[in-house]
C-alpha atoms as a PDB file:
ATOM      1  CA  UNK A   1      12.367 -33.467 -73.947  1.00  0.00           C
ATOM      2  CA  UNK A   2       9.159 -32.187 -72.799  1.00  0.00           C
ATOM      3  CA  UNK A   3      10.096 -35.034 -69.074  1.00  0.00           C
ATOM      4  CA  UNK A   4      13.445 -33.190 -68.785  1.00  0.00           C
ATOM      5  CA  UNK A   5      11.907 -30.032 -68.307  1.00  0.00           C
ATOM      6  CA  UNK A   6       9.424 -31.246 -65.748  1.00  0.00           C
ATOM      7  CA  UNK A   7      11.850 -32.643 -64.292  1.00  0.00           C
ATOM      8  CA  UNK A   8      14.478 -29.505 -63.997  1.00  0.00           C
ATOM      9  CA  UNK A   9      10.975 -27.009 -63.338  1.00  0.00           C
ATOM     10  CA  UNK A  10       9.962 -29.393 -59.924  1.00  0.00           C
ATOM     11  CA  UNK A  11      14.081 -29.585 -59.116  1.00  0.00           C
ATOM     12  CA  UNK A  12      13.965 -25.928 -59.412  1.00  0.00           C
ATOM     13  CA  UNK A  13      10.602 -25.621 -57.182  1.00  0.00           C
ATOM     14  CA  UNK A  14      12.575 -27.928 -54.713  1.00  0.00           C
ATOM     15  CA  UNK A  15      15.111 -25.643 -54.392  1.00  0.00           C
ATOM     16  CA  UNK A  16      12.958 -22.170 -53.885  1.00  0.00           C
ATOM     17  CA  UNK A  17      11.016 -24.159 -51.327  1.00  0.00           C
ATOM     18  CA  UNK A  18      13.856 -25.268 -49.127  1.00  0.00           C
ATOM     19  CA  UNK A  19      15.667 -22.153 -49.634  1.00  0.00           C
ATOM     20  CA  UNK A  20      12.574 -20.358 -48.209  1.00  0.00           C
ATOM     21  CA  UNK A  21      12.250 -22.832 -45.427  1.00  0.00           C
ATOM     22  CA  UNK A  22      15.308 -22.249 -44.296  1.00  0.00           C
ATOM     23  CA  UNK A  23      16.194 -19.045 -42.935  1.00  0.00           C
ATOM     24  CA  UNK A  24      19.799 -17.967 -41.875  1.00  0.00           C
ATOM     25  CA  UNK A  25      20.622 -19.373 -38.552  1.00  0.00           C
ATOM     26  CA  UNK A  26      21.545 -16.251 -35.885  1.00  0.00           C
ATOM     27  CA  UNK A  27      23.528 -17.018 -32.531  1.00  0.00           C
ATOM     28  CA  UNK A  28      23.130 -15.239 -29.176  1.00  0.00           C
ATOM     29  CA  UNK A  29      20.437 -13.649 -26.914  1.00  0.00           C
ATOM     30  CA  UNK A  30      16.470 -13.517 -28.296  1.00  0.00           C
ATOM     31  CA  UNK A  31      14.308 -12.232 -25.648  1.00  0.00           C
ATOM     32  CA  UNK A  32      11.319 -14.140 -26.908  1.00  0.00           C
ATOM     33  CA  UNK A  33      12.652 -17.350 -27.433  1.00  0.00           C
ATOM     34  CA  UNK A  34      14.256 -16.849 -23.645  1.00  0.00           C
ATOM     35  CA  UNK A  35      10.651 -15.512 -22.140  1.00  0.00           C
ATOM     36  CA  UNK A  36       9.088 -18.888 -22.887  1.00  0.00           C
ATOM     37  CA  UNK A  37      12.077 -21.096 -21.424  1.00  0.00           C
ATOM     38  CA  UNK A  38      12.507 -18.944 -18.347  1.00  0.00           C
ATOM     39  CA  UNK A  39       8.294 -19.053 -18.359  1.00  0.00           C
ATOM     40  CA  UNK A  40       8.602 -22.825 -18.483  1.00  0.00           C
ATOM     41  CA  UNK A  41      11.349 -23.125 -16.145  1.00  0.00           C
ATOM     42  CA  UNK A  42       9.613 -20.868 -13.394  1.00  0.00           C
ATOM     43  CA  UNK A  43       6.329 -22.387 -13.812  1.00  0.00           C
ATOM     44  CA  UNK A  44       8.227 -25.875 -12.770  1.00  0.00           C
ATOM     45  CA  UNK A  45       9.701 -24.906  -9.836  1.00  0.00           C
ATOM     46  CA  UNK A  46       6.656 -23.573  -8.456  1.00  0.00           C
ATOM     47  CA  UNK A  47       4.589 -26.772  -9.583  1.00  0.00           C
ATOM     48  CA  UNK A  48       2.258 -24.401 -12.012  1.00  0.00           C
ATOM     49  CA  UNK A  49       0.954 -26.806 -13.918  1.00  0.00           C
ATOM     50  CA  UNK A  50      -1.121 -24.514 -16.379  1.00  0.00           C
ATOM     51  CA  UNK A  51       1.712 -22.380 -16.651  1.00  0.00           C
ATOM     52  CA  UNK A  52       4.148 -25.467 -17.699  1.00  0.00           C
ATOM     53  CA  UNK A  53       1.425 -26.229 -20.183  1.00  0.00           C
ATOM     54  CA  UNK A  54       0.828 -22.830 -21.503  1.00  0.00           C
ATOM     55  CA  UNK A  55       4.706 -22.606 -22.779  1.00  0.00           C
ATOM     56  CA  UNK A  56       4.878 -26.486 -24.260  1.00  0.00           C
ATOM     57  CA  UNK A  57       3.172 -27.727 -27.669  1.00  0.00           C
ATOM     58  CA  UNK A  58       1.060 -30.186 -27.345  1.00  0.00           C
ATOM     59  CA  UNK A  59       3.025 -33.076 -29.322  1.00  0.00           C
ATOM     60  CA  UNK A  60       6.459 -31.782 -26.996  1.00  0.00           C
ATOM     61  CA  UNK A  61       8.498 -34.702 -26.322  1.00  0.00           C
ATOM     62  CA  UNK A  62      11.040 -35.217 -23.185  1.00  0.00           C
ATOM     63  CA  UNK A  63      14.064 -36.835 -22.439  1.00  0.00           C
ATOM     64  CA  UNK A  64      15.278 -37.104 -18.849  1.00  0.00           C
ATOM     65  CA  UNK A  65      17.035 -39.729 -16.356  1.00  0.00           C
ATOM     66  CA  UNK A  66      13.351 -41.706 -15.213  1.00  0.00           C
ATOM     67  CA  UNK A  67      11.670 -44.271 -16.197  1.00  0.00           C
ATOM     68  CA  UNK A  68      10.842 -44.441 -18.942  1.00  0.00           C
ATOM     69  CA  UNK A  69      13.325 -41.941 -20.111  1.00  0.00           C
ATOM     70  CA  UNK A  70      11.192 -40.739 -23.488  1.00  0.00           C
ATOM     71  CA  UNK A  71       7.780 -39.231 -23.967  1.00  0.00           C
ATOM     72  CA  UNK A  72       6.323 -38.681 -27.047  1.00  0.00           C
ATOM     73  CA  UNK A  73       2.816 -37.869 -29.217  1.00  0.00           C
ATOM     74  CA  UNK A  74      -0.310 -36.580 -27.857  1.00  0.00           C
ATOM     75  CA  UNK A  75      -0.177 -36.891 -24.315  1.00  0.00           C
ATOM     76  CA  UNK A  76       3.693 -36.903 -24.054  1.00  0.00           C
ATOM     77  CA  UNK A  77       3.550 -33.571 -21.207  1.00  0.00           C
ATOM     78  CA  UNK A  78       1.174 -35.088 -18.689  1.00  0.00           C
ATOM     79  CA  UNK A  79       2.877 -38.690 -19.377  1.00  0.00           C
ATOM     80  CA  UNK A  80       6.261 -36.470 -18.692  1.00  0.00           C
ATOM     81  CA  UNK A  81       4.971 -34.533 -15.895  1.00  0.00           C
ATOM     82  CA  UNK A  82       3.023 -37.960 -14.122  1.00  0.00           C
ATOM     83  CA  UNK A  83       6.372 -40.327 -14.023  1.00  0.00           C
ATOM     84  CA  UNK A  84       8.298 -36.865 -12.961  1.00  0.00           C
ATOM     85  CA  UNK A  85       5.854 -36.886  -9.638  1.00  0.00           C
ATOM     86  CA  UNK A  86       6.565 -40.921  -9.230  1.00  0.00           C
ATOM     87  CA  UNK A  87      10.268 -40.507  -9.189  1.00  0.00           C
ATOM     88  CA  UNK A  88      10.005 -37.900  -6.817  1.00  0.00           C
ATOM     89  CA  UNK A  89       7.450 -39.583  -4.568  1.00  0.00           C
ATOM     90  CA  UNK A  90      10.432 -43.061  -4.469  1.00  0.00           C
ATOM     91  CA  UNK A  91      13.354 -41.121  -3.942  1.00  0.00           C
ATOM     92  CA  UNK A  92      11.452 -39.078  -1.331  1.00  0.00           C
ATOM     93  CA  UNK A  93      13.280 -35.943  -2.953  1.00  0.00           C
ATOM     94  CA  UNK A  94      12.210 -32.774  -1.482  1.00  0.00           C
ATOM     95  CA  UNK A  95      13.479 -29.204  -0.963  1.00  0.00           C
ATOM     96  CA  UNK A  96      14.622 -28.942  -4.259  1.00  0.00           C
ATOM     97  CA  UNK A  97      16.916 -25.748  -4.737  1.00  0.00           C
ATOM     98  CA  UNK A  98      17.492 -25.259  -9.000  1.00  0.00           C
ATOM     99  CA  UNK A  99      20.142 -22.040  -9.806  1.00  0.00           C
ATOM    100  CA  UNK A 100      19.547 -21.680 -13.346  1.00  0.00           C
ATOM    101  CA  UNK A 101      22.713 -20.441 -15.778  1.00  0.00           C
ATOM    102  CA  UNK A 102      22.298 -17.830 -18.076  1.00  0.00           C
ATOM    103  CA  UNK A 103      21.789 -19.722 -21.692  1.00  0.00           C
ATOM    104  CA  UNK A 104      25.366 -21.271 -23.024  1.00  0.00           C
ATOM    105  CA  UNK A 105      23.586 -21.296 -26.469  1.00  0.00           C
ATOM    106  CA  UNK A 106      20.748 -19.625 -27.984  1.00  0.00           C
ATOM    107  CA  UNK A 107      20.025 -20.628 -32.054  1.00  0.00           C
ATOM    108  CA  UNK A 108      17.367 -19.184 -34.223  1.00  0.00           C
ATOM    109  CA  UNK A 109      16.221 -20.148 -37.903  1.00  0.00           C
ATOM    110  CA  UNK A 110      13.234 -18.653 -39.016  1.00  0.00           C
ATOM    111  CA  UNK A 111      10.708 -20.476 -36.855  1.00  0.00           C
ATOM    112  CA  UNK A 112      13.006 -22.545 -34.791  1.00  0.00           C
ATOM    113  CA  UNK A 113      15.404 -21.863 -31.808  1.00  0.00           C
ATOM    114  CA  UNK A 114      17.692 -24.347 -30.010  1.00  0.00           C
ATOM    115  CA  UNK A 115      18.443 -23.636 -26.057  1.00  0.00           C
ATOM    116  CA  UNK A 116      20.919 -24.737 -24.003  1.00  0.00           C
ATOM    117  CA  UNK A 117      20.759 -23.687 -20.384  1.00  0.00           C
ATOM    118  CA  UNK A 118      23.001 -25.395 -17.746  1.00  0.00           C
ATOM    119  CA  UNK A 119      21.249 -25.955 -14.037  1.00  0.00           C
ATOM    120  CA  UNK A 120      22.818 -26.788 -11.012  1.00  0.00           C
ATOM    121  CA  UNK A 121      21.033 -27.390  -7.770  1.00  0.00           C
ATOM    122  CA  UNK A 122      20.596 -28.762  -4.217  1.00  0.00           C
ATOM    123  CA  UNK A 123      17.643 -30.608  -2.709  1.00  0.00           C
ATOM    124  CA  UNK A 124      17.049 -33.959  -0.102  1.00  0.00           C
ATOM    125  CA  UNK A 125      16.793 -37.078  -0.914  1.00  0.00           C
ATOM    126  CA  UNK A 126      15.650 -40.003   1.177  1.00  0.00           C
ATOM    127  CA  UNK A 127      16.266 -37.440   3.944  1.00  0.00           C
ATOM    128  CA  UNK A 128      19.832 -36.723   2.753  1.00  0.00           C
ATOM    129  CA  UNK A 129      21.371 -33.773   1.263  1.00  0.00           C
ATOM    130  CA  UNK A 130      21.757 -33.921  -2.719  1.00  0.00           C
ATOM    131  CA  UNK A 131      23.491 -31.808  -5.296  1.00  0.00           C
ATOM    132  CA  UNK A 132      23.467 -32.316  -8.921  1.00  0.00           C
ATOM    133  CA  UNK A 133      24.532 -30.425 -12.307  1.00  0.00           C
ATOM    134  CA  UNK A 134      23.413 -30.825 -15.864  1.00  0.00           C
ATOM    135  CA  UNK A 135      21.769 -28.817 -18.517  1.00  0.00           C
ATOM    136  CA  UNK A 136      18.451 -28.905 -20.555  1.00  0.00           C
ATOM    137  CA  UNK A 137      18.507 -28.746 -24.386  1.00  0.00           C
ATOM    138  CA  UNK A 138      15.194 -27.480 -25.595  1.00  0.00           C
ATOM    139  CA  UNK A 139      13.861 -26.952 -29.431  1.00  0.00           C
ATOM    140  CA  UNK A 140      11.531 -24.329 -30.104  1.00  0.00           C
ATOM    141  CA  UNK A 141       9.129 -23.335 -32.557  1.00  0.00           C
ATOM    142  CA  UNK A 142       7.194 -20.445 -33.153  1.00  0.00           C
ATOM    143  CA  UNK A 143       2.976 -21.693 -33.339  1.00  0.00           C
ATOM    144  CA  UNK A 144       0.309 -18.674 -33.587  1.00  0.00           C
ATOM    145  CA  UNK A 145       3.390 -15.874 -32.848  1.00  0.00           C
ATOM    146  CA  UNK A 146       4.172 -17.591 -30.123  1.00  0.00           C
ATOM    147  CA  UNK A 147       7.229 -19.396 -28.855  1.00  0.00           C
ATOM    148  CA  UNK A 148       6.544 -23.098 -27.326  1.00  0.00           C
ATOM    149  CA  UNK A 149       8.778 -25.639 -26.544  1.00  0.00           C
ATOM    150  CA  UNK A 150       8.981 -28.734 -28.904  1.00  0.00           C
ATOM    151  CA  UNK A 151      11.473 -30.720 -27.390  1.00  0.00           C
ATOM    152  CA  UNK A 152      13.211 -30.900 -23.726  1.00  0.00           C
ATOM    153  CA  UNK A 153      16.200 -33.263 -23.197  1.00  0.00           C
ATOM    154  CA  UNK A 154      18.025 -33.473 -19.408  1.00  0.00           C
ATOM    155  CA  UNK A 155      21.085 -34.311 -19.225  1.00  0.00           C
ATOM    156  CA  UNK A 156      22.914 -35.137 -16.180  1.00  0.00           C
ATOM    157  CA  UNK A 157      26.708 -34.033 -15.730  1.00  0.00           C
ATOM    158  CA  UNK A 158      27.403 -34.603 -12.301  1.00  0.00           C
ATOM    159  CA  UNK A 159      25.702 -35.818  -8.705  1.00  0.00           C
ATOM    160  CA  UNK A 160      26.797 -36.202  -5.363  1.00  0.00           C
ATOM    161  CA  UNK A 161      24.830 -39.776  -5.025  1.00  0.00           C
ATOM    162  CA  UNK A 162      22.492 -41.900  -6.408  1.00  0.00           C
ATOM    163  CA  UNK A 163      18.869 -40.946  -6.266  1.00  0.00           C
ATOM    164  CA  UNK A 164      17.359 -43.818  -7.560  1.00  0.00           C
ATOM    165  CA  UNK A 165      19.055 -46.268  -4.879  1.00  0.00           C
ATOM    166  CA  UNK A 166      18.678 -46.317  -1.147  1.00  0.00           C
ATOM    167  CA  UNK A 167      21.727 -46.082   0.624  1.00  0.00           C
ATOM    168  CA  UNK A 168      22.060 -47.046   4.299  1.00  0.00           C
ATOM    169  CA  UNK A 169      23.757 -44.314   6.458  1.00  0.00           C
ATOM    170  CA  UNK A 170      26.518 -46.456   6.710  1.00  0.00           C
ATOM    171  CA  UNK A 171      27.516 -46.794   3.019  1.00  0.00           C
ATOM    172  CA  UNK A 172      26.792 -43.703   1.375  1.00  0.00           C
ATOM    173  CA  UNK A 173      28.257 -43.551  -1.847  1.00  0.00           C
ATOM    174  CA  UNK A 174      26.715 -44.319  -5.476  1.00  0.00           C
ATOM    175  CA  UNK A 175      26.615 -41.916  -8.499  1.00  0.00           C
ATOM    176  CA  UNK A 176      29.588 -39.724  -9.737  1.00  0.00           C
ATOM    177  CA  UNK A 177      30.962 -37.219  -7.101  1.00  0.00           C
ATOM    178  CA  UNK A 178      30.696 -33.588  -7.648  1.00  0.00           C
ATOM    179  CA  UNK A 179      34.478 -32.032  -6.766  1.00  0.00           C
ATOM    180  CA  UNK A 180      34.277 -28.531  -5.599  1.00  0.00           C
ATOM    181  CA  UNK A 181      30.135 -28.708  -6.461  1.00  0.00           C
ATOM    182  CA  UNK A 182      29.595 -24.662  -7.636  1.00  0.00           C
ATOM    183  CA  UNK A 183      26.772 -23.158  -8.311  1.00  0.00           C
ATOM    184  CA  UNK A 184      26.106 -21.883 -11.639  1.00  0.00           C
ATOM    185  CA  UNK A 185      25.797 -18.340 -12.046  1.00  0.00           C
ATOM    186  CA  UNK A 186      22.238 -17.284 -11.185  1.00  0.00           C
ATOM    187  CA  UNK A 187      20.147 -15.505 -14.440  1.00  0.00           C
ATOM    188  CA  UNK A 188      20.369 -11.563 -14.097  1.00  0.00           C
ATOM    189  CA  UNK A 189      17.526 -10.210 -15.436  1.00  0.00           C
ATOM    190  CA  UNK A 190      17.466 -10.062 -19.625  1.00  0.00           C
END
């Protein structure tokens, strides 16, 4: 007798503890979860590396289209940002253009938020003109009363060739084709 009633006291602790840790999810706009990804997104198309730092945790990890796709543990930023400068030193990509959307999805549960925020933009590459879409997922958490990014995952929707192969004048082609390539709307301010 006296097992079942450990037993139903630490199922009962179980339950207060996960109903505490997790809070009812909200939808929509949150000006401080948005501050740090708009902080993090300005800071990269400026090349501010303390900034980029200052709005990631430490342990983030990254997902995007180079080698080697996946970052990870301690170290995982300046892994992510390093093979980020080699792809753009072999594709020769330059002029980059990025028109962020406003956010498609904003989620918040006590401590953590989920972003979605669609990108389109133009740049050169290999001396050519480029154009992709996609978006970038992020996971946030809240560290010290502060919002940092946990997690960033690209994904790519739509380009106008393929950056990663070097196409002779003659034969252009490679990678899906953007029909009727529009920009996204460009972020008012919040």
């Amino acid at each position: 007798m006296k097992r079942v009633r450990l037993l139903l006291s630490a199922a009962a602790c179980s339950a207060l503890l996960a109903a505490g840790a997790h809070a009812a999810q909200t939808s929509g706009p949150n000006a401080e979860v948005l501050a740090a990804v708009d902080a993090a997104m300005k800071a990269s198309t400026v090349g501010d590396i303390p900034g980029i730092l200052a709005e990631y945790a430490p342990d983030c990890t990254f997902a995007d289209e180079f080698a080697p796709f996946f970052w990870t543990g301690p170290g995982a930023i300046q892994g992510y940002l390093a093979a980020g400068g080699r792809m753009y030193a072999e594709t020769r990509r330059t002029d980059d253009k990025p028109v962020f959307s406003p956010p498609s999805y904003v989620y918040v549960s006590g401590d953590r938020a989920f972003v979605v925020e669609k990108v389109s933009g133009t740049a050169r590459v290999r001396g050519r003109p480029y154009a992709e879409q996609g978006a970038f997922a992020f996971v946030l958490a809240r560290m010290g009363g502060r919002w940092k990014i946990i997690s960033q995952t690209w994904t790519k929707a739509a380009e106008n060739l393929d950056p990663y192969k070097d196409q002779s004048p003659r034969r252009a082609g490679g990678g899906r084709k953007l029909r009727g390539l529009r920009p996204f709307r460009v972020r008012s301010g919040r």
